[in-house]
C-alpha atoms as a PDB file:
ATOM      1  CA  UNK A   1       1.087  24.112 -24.367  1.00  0.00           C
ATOM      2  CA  UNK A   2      -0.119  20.621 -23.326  1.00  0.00           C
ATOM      3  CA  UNK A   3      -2.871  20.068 -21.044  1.00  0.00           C
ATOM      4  CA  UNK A   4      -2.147  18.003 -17.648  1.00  0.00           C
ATOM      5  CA  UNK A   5      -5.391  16.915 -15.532  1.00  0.00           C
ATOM      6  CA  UNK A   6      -5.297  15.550 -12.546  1.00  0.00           C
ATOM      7  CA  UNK A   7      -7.780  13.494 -10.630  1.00  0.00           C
ATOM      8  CA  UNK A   8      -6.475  12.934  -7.079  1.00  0.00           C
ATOM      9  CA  UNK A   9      -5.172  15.061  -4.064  1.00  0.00           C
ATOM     10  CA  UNK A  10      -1.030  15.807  -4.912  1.00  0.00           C
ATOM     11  CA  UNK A  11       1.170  17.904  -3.011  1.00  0.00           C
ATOM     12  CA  UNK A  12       1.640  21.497  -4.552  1.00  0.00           C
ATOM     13  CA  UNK A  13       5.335  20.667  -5.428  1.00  0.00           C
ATOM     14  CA  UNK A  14       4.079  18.282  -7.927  1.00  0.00           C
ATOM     15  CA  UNK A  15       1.773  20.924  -9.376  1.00  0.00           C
ATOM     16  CA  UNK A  16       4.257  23.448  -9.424  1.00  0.00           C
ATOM     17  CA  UNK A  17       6.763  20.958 -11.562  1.00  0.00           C
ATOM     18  CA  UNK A  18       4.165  20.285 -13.858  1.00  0.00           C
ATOM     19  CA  UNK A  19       2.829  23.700 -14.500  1.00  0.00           C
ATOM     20  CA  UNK A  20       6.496  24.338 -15.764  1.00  0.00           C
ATOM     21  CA  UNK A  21       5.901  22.403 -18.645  1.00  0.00           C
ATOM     22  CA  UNK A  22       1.668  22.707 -19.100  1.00  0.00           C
ATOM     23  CA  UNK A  23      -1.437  24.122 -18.274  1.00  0.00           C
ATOM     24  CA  UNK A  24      -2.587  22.447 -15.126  1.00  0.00           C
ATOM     25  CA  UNK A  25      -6.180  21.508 -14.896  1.00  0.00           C
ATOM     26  CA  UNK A  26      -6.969  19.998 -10.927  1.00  0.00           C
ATOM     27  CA  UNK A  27      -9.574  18.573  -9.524  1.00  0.00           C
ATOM     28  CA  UNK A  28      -8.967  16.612  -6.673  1.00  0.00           C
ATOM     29  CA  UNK A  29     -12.367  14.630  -6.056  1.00  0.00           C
ATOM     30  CA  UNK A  30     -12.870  14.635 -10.129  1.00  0.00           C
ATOM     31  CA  UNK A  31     -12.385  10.541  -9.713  1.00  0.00           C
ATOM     32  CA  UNK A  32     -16.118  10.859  -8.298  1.00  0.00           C
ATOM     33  CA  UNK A  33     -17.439  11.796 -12.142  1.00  0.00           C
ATOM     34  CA  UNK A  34     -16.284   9.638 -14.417  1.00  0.00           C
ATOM     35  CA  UNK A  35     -18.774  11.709 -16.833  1.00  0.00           C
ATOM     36  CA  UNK A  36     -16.422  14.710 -15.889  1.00  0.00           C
ATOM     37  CA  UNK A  37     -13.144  12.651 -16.449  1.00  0.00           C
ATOM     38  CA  UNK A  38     -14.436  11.838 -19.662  1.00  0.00           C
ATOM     39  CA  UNK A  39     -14.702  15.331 -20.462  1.00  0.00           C
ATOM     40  CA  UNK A  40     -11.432  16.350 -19.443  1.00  0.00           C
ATOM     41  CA  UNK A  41      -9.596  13.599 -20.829  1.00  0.00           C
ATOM     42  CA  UNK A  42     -10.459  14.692 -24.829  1.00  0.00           C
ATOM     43  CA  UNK A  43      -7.901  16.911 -24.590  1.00  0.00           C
ATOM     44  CA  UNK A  44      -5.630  15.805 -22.131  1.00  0.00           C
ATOM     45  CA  UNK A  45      -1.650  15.475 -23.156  1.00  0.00           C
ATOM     46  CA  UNK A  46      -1.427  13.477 -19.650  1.00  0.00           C
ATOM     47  CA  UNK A  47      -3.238  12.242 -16.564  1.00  0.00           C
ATOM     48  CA  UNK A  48      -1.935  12.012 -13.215  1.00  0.00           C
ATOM     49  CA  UNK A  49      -3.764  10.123 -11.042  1.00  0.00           C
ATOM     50  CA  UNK A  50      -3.631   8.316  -7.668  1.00  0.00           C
ATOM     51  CA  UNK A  51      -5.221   4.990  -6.482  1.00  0.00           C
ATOM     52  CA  UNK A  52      -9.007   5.637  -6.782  1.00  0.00           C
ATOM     53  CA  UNK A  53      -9.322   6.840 -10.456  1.00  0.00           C
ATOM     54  CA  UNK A  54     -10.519   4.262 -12.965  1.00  0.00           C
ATOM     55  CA  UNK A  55      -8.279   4.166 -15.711  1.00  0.00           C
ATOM     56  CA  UNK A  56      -9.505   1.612 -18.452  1.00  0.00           C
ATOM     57  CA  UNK A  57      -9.479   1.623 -21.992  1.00  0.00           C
ATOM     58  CA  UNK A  58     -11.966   3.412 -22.831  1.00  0.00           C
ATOM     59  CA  UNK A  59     -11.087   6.277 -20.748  1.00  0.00           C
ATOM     60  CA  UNK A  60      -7.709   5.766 -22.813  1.00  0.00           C
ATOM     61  CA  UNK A  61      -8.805   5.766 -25.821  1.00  0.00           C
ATOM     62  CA  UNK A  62     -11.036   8.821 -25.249  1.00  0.00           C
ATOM     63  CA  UNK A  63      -7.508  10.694 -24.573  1.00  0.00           C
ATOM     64  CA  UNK A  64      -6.932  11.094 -28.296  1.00  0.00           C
ATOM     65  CA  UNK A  65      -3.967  13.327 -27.402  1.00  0.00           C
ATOM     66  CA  UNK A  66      -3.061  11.104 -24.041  1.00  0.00           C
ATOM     67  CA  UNK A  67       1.139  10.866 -24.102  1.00  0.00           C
ATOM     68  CA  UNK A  68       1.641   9.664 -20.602  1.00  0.00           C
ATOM     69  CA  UNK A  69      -0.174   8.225 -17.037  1.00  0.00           C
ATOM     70  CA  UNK A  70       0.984   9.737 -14.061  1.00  0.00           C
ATOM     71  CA  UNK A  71       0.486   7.018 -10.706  1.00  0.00           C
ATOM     72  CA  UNK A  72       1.187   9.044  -7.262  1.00  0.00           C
ATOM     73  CA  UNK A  73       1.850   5.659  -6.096  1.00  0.00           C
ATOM     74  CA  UNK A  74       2.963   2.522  -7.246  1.00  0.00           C
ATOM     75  CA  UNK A  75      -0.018  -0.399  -7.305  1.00  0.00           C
ATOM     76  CA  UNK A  76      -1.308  -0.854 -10.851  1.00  0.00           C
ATOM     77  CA  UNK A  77      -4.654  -2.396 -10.067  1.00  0.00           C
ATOM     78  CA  UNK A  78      -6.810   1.043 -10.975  1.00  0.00           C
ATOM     79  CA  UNK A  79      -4.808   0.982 -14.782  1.00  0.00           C
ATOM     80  CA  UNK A  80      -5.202  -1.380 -17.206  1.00  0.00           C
ATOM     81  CA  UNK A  81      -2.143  -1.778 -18.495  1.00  0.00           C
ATOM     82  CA  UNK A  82      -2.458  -4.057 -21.141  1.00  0.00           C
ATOM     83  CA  UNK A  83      -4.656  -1.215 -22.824  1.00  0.00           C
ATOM     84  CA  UNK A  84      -1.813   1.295 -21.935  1.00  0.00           C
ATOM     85  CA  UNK A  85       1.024  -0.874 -23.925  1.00  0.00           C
ATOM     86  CA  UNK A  86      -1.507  -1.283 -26.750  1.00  0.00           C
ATOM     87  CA  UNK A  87      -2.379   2.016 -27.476  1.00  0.00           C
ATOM     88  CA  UNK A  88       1.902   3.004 -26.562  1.00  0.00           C
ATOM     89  CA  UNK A  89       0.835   5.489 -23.297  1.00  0.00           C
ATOM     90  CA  UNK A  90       3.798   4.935 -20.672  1.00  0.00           C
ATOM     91  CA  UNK A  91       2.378   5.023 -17.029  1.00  0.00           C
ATOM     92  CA  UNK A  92       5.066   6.317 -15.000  1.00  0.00           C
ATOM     93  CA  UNK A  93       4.893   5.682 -11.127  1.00  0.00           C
ATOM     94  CA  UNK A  94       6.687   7.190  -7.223  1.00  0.00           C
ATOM     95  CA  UNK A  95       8.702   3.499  -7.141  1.00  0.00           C
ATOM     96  CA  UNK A  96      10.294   3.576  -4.110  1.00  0.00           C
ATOM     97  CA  UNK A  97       8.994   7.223  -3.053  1.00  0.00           C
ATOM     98  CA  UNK A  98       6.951   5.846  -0.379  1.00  0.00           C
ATOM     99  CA  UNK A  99       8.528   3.169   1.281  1.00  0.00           C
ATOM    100  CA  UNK A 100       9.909   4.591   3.922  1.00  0.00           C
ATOM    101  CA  UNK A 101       6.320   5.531   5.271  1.00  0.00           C
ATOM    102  CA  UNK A 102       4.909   2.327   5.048  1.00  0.00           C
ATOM    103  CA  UNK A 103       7.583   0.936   6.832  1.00  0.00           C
ATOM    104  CA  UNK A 104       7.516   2.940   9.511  1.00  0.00           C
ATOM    105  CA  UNK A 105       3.612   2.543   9.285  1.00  0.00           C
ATOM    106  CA  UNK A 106       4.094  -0.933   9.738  1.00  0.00           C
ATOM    107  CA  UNK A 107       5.893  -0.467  12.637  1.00  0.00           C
ATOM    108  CA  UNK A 108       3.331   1.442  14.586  1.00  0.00           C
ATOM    109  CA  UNK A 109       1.276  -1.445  14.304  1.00  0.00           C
ATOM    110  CA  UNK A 110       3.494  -3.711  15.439  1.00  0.00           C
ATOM    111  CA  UNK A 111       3.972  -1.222  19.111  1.00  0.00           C
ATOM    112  CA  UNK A 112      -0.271  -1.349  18.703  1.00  0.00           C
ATOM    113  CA  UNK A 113       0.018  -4.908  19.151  1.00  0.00           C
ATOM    114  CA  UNK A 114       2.467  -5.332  21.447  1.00  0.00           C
ATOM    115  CA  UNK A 115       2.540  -2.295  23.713  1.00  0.00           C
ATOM    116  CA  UNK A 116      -1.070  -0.864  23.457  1.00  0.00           C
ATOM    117  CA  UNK A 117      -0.653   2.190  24.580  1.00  0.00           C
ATOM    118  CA  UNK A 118      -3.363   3.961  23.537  1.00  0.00           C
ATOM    119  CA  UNK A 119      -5.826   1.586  25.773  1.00  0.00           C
ATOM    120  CA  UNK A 120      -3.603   1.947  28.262  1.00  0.00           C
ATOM    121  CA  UNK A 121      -3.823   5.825  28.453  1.00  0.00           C
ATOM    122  CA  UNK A 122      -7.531   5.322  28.594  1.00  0.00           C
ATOM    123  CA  UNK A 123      -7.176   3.319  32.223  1.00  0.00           C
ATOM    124  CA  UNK A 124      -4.827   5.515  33.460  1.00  0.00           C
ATOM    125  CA  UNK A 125      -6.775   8.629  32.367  1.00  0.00           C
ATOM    126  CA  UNK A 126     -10.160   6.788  34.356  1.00  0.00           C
ATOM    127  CA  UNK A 127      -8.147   6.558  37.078  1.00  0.00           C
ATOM    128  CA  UNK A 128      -6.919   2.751  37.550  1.00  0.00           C
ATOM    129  CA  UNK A 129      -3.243   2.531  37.594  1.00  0.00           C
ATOM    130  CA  UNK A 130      -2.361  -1.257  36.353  1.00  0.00           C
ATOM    131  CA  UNK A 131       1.313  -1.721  35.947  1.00  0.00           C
ATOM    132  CA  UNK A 132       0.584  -5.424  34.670  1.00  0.00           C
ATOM    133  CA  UNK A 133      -0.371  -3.915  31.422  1.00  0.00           C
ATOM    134  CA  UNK A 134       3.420  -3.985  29.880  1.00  0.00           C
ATOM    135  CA  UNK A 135       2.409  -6.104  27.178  1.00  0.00           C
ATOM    136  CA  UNK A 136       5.094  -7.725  25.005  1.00  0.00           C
ATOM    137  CA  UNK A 137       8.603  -6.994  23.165  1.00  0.00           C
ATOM    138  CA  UNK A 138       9.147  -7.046  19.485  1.00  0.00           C
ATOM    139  CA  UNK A 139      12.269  -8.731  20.267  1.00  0.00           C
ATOM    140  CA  UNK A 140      13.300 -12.571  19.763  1.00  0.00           C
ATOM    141  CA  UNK A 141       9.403 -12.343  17.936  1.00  0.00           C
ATOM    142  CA  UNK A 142       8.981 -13.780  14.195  1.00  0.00           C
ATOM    143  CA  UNK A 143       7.886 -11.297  11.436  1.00  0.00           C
ATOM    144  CA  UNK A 144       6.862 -12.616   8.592  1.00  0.00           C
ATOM    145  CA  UNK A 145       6.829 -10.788   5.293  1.00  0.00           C
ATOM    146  CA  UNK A 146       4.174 -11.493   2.444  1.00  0.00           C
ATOM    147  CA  UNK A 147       6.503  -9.699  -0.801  1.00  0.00           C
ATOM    148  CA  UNK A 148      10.003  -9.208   0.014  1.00  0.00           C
ATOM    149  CA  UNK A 149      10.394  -6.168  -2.712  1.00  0.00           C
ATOM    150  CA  UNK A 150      11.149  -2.450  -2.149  1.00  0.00           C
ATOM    151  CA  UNK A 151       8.787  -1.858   1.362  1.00  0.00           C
ATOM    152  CA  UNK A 152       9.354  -5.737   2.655  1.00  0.00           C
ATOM    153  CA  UNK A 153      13.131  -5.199   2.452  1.00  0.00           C
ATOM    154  CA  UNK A 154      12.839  -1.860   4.390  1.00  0.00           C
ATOM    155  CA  UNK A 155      10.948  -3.555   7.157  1.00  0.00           C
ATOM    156  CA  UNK A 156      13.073  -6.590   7.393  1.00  0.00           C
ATOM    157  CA  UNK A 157      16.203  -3.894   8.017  1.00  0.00           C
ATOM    158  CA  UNK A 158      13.820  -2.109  10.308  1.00  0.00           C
ATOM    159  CA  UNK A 159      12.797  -4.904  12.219  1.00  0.00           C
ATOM    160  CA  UNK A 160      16.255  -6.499  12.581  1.00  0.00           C
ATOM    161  CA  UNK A 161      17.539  -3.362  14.355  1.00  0.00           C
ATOM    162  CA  UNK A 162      14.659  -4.054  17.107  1.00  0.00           C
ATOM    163  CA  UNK A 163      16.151  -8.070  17.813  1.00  0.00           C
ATOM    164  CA  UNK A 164      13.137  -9.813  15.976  1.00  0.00           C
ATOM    165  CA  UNK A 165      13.837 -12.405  13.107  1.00  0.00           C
ATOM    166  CA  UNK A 166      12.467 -11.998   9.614  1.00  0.00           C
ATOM    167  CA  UNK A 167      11.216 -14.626   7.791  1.00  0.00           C
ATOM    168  CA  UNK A 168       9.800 -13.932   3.717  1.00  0.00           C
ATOM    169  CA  UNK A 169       8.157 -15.980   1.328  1.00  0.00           C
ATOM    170  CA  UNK A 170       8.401 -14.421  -2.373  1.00  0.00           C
ATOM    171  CA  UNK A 171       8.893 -16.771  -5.317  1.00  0.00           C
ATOM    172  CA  UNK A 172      10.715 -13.310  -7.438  1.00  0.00           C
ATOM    173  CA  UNK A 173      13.356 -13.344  -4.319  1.00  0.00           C
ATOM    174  CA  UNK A 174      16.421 -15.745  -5.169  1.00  0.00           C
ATOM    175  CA  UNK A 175      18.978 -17.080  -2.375  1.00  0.00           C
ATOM    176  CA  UNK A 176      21.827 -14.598  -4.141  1.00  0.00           C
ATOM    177  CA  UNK A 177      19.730 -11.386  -3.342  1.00  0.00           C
ATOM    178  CA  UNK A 178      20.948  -9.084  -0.852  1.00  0.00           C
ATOM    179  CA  UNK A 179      17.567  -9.540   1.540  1.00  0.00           C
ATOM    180  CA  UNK A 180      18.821 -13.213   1.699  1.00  0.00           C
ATOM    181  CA  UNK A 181      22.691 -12.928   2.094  1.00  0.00           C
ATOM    182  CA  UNK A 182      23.353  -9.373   3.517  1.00  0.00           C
ATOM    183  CA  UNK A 183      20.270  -9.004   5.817  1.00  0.00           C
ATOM    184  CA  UNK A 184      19.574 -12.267   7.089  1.00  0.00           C
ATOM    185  CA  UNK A 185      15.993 -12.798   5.727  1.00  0.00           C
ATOM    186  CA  UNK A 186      15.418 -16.137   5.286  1.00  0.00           C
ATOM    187  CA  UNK A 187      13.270 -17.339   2.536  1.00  0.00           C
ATOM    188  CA  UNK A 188      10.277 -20.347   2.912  1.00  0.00           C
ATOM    189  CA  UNK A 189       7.620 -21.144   1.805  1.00  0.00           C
ATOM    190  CA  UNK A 190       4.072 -19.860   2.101  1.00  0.00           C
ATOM    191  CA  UNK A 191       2.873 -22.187   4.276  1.00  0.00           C
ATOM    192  CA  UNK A 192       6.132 -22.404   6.461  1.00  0.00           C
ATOM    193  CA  UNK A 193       5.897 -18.787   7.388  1.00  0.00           C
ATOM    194  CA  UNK A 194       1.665 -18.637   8.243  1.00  0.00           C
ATOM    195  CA  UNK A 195       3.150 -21.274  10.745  1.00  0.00           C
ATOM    196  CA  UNK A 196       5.921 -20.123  12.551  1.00  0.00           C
ATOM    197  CA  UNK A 197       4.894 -15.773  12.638  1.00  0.00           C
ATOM    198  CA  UNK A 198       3.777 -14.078  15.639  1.00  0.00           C
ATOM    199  CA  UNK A 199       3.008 -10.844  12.886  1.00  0.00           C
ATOM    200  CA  UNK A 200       2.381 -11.374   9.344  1.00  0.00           C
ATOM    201  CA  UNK A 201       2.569  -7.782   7.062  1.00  0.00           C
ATOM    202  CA  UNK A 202       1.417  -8.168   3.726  1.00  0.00           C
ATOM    203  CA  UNK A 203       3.025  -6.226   0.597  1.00  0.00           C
ATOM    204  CA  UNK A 204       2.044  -7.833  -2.808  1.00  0.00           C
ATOM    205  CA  UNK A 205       0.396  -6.072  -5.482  1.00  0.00           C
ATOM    206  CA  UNK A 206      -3.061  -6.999  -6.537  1.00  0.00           C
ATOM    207  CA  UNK A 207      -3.139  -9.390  -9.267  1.00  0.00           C
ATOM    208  CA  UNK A 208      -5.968 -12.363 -10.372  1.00  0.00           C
ATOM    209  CA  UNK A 209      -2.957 -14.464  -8.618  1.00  0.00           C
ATOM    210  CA  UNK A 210      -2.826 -12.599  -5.316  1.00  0.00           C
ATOM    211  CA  UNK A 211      -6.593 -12.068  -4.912  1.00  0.00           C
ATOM    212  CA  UNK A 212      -7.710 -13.750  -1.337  1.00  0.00           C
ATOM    213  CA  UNK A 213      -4.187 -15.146  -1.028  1.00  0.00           C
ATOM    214  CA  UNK A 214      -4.413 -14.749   2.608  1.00  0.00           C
ATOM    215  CA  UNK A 215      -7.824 -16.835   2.917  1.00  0.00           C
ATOM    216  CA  UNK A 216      -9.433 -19.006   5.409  1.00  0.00           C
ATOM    217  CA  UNK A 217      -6.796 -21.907   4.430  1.00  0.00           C
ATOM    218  CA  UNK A 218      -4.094 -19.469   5.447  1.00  0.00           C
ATOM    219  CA  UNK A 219      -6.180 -18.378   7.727  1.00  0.00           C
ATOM    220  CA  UNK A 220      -6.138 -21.926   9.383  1.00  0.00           C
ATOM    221  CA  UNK A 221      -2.437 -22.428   8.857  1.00  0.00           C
ATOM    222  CA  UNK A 222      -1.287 -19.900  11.277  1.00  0.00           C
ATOM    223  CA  UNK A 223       0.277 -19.689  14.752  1.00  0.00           C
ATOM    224  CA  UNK A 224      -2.587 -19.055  16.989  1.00  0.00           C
ATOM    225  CA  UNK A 225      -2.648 -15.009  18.170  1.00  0.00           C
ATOM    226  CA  UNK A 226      -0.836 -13.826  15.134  1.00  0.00           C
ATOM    227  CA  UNK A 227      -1.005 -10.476  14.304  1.00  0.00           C
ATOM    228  CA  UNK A 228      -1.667  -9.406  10.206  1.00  0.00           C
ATOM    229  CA  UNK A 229      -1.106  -5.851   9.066  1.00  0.00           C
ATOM    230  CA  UNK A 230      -2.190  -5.533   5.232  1.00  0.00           C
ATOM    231  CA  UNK A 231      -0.503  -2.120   3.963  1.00  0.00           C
ATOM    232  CA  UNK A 232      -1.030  -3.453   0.289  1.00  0.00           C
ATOM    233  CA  UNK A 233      -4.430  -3.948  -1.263  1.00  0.00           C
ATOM    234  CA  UNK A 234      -7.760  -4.980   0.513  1.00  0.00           C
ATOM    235  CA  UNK A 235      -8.480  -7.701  -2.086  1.00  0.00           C
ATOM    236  CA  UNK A 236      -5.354  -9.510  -0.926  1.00  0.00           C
ATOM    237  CA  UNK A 237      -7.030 -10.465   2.400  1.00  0.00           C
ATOM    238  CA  UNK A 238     -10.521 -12.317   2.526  1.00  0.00           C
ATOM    239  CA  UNK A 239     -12.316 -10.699   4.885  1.00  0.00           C
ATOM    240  CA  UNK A 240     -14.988 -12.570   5.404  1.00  0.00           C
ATOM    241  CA  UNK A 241     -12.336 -15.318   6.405  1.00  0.00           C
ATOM    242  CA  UNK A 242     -10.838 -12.650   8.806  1.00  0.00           C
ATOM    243  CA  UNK A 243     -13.994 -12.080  10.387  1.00  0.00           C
ATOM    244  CA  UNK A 244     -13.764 -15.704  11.545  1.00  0.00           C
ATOM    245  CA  UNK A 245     -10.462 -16.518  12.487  1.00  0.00           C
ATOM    246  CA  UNK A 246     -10.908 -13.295  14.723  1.00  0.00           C
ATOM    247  CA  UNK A 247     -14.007 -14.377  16.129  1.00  0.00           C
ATOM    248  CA  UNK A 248     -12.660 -18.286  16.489  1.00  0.00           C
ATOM    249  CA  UNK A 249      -8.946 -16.422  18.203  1.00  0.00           C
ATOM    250  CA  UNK A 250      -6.417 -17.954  15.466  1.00  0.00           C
ATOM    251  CA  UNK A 251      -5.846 -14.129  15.266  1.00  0.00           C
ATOM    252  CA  UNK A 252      -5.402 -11.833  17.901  1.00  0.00           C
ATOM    253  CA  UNK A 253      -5.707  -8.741  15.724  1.00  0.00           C
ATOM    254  CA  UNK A 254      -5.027  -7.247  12.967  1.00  0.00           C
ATOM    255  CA  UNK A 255      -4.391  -3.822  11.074  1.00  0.00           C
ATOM    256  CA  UNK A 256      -6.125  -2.704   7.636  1.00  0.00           C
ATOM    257  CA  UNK A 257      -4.904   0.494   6.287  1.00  0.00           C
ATOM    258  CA  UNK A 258      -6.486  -0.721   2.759  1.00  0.00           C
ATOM    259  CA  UNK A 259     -10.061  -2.611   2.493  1.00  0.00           C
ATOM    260  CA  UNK A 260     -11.961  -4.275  -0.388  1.00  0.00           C
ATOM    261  CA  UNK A 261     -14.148  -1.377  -0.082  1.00  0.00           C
ATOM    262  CA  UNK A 262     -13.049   2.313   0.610  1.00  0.00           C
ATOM    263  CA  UNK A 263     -14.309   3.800   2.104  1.00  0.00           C
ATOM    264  CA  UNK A 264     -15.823   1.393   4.665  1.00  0.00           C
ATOM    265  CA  UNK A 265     -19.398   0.224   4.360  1.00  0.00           C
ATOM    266  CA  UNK A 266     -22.004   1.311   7.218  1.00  0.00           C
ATOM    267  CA  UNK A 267     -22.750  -2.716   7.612  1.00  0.00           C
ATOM    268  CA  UNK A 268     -18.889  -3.639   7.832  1.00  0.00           C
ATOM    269  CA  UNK A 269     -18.466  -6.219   9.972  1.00  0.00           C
ATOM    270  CA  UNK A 270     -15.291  -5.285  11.316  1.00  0.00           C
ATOM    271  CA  UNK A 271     -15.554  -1.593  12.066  1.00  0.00           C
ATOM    272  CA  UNK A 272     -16.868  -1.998  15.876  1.00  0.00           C
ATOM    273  CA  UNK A 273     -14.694  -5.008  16.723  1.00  0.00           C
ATOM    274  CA  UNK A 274     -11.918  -3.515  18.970  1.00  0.00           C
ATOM    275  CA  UNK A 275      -8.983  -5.991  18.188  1.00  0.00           C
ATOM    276  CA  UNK A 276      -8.897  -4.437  14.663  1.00  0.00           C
ATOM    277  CA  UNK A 277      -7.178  -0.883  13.772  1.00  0.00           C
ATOM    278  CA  UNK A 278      -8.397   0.250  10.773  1.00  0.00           C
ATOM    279  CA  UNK A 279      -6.953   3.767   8.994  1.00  0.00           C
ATOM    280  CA  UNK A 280      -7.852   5.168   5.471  1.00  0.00           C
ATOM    281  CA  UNK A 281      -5.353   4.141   3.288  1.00  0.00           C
ATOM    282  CA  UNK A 282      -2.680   6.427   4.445  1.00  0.00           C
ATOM    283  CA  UNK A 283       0.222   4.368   5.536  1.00  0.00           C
ATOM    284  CA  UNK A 284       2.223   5.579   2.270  1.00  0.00           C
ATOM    285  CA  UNK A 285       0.781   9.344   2.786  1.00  0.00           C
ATOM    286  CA  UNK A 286       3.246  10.767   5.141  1.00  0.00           C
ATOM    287  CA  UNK A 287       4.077  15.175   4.601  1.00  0.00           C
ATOM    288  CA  UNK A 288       8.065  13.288   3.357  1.00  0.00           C
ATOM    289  CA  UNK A 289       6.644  11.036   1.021  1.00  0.00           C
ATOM    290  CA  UNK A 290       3.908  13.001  -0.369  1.00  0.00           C
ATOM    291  CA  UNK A 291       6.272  15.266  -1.750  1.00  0.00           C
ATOM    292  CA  UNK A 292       8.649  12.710  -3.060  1.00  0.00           C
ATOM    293  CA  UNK A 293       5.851  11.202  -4.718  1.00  0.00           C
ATOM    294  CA  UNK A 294       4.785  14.309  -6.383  1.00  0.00           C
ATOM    295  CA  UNK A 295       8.222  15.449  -7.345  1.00  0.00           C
ATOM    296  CA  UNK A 296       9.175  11.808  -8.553  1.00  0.00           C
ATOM    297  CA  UNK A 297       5.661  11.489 -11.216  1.00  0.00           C
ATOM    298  CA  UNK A 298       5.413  15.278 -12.128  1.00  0.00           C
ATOM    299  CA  UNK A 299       9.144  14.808 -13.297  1.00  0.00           C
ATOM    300  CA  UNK A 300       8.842  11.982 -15.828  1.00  0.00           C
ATOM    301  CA  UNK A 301       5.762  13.132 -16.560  1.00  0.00           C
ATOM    302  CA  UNK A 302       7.397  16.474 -17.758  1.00  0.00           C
ATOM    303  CA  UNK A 303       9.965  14.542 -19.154  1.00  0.00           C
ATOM    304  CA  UNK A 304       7.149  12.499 -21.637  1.00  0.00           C
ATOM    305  CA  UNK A 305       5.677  15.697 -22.355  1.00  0.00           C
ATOM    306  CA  UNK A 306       8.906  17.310 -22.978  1.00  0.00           C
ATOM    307  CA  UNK A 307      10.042  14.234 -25.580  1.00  0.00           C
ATOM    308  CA  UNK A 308      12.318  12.303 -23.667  1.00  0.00           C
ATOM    309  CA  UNK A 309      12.607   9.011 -21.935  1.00  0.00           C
ATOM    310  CA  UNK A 310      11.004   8.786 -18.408  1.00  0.00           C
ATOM    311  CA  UNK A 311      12.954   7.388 -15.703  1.00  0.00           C
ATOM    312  CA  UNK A 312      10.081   5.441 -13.632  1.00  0.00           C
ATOM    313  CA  UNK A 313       8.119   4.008 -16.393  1.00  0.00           C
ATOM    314  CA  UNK A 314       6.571   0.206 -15.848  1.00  0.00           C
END
């Protein structure tokens, strides 16, 4: 029977599928040890894993009996990859499983921004009733959309249906594609859209290219009190170069569901400053798309382990 460890927190669906086809070994905080993972990994037939868990080469090659990588997720930074094609271990991953949460994640930010409700319960709890705090609409506003791929194109249909216009800069994107022609997205470039947005959202993966691609030049380049949201990975966004356009007002706020560091540091600079929401990673983590995730992985992964061809593999 082949032995399946996994690192991270998955929903019991996904351990139920894979117990069908192996003995389930799970730990979910055993991404803390990497002396443990070590351990477990001699005799591993497969790993599932989710964003935290280190998985280099020599953790790899350690896995003498290692047939597949499990990803409850999609982002690739944690994985070295190139090691994974060398030594022929598919990494299968939730594509698409997700999506729908961070979309709507995204667009609880956006009401944060514009609506602030949750301050506003605060006065009206104290006692001051202040009907000038309306705030603003979404609509006839500018969104612009850093990666125009599985979660930007969800948005952009998402935010059309609420008036605003979507603008996208992603060089994979091609006039022909069906963002472009069937939902009105229109494509510039980088610099055109730090320009024009009144909220920027952020959904690239992390890559030696994408590191600090929104960075004090960007930072500089955009319409004074935009709004960022960064759903994708923390090393996207300089923060030190956030830190200052919030504190010079090129940006009015901004929301950080992922951060260089997680969790947080106690000397972060930006976990008292009020115009910032920051959450723990979670805008993918919804009850709905935990389970798809699990289901998705633990079913290619059982399909690896059961000698056929997985459906999600990178």
């Amino acid at each position: 029977m082949a032995t399946i460890v996994i690192s991270e927190v998955i929903d019991p669906m996904g351990i139920e599928r894979l117990s069908s086809v192996g003995e389930v070994h799970y730990h979910d905080d055993l991404w803390h040890d990497p002396g443990q993972l070590f351990q477990w990994i001699v005799n591993a037939d497969a790993l599932v894993v989710r964003n935290q868990t280190q998985v280099g080469a020599e953790l790899m090659r350690a896995g003498k009996n290692l047939k597949v990588i499990g990803r409850l997720g999609v982002g690739l930074d944690n994985i070295d990859m190139v090691a994974a094609r060398e030594l022929h271990i598919p990494v299968v991953t939730a594509r698409g499983a997700n999506a729908a949460a961070v979309a709507e994640y995204v667009f609880a930010c956006l009401f944060h921004f514009s609506r602030k409700l949750s301050a506003i319960d605060q006065t009206v709890r104290q006692g001051i009733w202040d009907r000038t705090l309306g705030g603003t609409e979404l609509y006839g506003k500018t969104l612009g959309i850093i990666g125009l791929g599985d979660i930007g194109q969800r948005i952009a249909y998402r935010a059309q249906c609420f008036g605003m216009r979507v603008v996208a800069f992603d060089p994979w994107q091609l006039p022909t594609h069906m963002a472009v022609m069937d939902m009105g997205v229109t494509l510039t470039t980088m610099e055109e859209l730090l320009a024009q947005c009144d909220f920027i959202s952020v959904h690239v993966p992390l890559t030696p290219g994408t590191r600090n691609l929104v960075n004090g030049q960007a930072f500089d380049r955009m319409k004074p009190g935009v709004c960022l949201i960064n759903t994708a990975r923390g090393g996207v966004v300089d923060e030190r170069a956030l830190v200052e356009a919030l504190n010079c007002g090129r940006v009015a706020g901004a929301a950080l569901d992922v951060r260089i560091h997680e969790p947080m540091t106690a000397d972060d600079p930006l976990r008292e400053d009020p115009r910032v929401l920051l959450t723990p990673h979670i805008s993918g983590l919804t009850r709905e798309a935990g389970i798809r995730t699990a289901i998705t992985v633990a079913n290619d992964v059982a399909r690896v382990l059961s000698g056929q061809t997985p459906i999600a593999a990178v």
